[in-house]
N, C-alpha and C. Protein backbone atom coordinates (compact mmCIF):
# COMPACT_ATOMS: atom_id res chain seq x y z
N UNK A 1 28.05 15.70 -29.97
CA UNK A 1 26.64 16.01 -29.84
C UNK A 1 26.30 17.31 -30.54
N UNK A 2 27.01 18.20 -30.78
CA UNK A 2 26.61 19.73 -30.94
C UNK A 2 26.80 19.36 -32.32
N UNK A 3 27.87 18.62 -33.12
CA UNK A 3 28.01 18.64 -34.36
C UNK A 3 26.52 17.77 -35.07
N UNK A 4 25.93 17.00 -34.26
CA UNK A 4 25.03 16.53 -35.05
C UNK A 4 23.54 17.56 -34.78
N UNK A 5 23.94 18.26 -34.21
CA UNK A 5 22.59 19.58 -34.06
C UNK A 5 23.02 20.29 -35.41
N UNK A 6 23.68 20.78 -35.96
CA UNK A 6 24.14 21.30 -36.94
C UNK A 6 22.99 21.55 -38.35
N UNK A 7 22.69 20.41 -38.74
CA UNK A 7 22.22 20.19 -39.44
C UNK A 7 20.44 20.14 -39.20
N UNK A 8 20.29 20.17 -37.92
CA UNK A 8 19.26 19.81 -37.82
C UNK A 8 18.79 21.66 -37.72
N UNK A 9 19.77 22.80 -37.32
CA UNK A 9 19.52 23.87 -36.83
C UNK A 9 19.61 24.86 -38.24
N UNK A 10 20.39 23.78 -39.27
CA UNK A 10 20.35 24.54 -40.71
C UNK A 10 19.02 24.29 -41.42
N UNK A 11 18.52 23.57 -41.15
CA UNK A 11 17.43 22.84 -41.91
C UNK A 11 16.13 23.43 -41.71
N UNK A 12 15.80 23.75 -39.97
CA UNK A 12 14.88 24.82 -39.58
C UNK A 12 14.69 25.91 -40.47
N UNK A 13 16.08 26.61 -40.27
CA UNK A 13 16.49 28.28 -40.82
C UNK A 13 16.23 28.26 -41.87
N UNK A 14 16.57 27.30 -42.82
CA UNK A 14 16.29 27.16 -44.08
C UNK A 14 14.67 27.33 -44.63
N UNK A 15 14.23 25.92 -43.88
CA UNK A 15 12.63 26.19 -43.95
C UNK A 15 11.61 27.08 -43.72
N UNK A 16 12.03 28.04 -42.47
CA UNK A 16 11.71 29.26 -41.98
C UNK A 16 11.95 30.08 -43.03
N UNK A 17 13.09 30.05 -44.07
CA UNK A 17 13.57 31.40 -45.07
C UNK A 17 12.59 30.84 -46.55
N UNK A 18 12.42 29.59 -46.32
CA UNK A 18 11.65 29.58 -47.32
C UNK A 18 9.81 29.68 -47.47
N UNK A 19 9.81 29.51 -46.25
CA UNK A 19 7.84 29.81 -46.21
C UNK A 19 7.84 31.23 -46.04
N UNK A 20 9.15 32.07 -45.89
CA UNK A 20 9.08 33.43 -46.18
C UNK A 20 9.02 33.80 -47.85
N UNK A 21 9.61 33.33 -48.54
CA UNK A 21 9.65 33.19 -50.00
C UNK A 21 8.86 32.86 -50.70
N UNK A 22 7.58 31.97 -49.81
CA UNK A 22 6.51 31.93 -50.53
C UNK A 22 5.70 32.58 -50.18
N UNK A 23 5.60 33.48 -49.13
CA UNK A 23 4.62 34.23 -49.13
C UNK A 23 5.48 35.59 -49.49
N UNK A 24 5.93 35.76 -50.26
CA UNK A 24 6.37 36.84 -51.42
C UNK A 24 6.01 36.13 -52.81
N UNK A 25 6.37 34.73 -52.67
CA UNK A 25 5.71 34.92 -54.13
C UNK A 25 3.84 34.86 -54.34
N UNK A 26 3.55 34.70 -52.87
CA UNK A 26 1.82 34.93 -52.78
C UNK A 26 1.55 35.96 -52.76
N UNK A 27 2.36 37.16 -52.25
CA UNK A 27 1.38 38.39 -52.16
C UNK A 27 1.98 39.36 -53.47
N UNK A 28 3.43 38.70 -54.08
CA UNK A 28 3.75 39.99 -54.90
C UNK A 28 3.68 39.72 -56.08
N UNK A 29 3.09 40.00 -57.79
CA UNK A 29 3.29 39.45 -58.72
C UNK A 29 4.61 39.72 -59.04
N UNK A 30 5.10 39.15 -60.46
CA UNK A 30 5.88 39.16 -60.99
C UNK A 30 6.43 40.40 -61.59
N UNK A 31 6.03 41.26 -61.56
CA UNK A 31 7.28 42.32 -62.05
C UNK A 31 7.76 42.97 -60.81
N UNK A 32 6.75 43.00 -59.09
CA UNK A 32 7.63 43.13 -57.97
C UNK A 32 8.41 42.26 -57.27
N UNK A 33 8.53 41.08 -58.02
CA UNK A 33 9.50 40.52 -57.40
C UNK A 33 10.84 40.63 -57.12
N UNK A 34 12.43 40.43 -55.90
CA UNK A 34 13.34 40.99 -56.43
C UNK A 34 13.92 40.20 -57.24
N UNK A 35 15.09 41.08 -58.08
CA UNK A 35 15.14 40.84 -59.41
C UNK A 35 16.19 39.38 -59.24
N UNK A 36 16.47 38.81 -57.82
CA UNK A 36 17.00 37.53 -57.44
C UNK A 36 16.34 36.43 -57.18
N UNK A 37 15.07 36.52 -57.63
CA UNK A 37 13.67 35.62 -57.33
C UNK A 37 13.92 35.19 -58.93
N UNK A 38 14.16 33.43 -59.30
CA UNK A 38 13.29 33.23 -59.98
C UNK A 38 11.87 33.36 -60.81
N UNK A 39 11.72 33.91 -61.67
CA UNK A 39 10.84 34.06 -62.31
C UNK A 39 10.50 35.60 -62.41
N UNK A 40 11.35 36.43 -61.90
CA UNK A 40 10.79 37.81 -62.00
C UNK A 40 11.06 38.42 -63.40
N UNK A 41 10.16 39.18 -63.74
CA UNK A 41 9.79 39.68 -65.04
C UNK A 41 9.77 41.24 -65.21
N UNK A 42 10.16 41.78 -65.44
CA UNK A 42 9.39 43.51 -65.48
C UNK A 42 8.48 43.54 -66.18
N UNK A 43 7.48 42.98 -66.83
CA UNK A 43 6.27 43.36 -67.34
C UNK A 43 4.97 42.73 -66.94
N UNK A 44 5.43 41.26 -66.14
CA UNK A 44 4.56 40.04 -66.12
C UNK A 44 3.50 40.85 -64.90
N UNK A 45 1.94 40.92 -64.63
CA UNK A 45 1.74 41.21 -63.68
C UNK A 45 0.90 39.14 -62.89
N UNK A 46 1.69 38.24 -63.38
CA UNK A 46 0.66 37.39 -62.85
C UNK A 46 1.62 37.14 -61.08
N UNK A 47 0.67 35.77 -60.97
CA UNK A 47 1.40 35.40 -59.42
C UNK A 47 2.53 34.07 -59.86
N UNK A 48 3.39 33.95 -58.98
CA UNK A 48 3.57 32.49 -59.21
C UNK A 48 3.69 31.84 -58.33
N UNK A 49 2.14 31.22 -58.58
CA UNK A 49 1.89 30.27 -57.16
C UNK A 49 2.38 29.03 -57.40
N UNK A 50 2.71 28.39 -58.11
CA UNK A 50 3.94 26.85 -58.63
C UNK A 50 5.14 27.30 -57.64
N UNK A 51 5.37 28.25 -57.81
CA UNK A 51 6.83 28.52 -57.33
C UNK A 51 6.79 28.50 -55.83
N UNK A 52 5.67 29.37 -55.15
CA UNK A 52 4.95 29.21 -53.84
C UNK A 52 4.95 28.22 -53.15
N UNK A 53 4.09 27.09 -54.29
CA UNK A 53 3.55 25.69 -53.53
C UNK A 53 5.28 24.87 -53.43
N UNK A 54 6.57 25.03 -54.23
CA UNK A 54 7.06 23.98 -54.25
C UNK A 54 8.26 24.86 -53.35
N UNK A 55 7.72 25.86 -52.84
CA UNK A 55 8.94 26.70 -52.29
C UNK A 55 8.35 26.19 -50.44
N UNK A 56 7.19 25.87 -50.40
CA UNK A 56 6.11 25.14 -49.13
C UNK A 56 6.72 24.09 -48.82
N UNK A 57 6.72 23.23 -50.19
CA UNK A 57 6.65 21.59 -50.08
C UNK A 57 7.65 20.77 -49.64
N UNK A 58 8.78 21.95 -49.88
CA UNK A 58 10.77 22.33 -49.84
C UNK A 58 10.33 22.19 -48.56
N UNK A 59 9.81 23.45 -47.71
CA UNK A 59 10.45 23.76 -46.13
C UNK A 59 9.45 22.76 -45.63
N UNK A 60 8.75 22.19 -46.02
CA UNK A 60 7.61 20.77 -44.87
C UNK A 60 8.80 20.00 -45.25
N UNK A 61 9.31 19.71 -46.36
CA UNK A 61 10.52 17.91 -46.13
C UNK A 61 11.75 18.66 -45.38
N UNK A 62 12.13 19.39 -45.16
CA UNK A 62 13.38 19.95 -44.12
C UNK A 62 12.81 20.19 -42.80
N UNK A 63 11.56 20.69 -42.53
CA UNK A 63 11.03 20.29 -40.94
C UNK A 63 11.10 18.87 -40.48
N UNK A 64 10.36 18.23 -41.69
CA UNK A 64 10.04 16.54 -41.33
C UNK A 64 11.24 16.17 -40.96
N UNK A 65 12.68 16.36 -41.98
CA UNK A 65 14.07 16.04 -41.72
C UNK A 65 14.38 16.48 -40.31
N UNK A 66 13.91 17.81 -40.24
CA UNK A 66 14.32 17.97 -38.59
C UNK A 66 14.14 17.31 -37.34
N UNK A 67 12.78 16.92 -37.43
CA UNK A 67 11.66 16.31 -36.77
C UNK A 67 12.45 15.18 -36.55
N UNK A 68 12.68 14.26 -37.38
CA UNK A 68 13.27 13.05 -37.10
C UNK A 68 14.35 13.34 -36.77
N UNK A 69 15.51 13.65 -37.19
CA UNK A 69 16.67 13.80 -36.69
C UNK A 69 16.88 14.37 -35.38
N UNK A 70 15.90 15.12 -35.01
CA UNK A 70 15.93 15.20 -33.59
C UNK A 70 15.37 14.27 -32.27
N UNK A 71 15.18 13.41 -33.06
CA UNK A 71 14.32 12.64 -31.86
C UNK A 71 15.14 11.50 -31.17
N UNK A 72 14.76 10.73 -30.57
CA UNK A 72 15.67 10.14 -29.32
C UNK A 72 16.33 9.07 -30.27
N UNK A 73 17.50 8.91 -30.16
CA UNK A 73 18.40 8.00 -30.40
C UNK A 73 18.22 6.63 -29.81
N UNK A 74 18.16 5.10 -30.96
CA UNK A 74 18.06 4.37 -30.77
C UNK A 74 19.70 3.48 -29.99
N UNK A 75 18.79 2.72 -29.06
CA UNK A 75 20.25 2.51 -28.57
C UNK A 75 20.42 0.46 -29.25
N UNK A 76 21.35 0.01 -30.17
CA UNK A 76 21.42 -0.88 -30.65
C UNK A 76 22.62 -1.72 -29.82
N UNK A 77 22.92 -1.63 -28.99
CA UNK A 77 23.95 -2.01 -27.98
C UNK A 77 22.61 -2.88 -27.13
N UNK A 78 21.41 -2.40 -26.62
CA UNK A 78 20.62 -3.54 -25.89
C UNK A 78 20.30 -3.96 -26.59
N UNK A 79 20.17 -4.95 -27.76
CA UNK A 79 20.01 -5.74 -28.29
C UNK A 79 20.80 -7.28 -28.03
């Protein structure tokens, strides 16, 4: 039982670290980004909201994954 929480408790954390990542790439342009962020530039002052939206779109399909995987187990034995 605990081994199949596993995944479901990585997947949260994950999603949680990434709607943090997009709201760095919403509030900071590109030359404050750190220099371990995709797309950071030292001169660029734009945003990168592409990177934002698909860094969003990432942690909603790993909740959804969670979502389901946590939910009640079908039992195929009463059948």
């Amino acid at each position: 039982m605990a081994n199949s929480r596993l995944p479901i408790a990585l997947a949260i954390v994950v999603g949680v670290a990434l709607l943090v990542v997009a709201g760095v790439y919403f509030a900071e342009p590109a030359k404050s980004l750190p220099s371990f962020f995709p797309g950071h530039s030292a001169t660029a002052t734009t945003h990168h909201i592409k990177h934002a939206i698909v860094s969003i779109a990432v942690a909603a399909a790993l909740f959804v994954f969670a979502w389901f995987a946590s939910g009640p187990r079908r039992d195929t034995a009463a059948r």
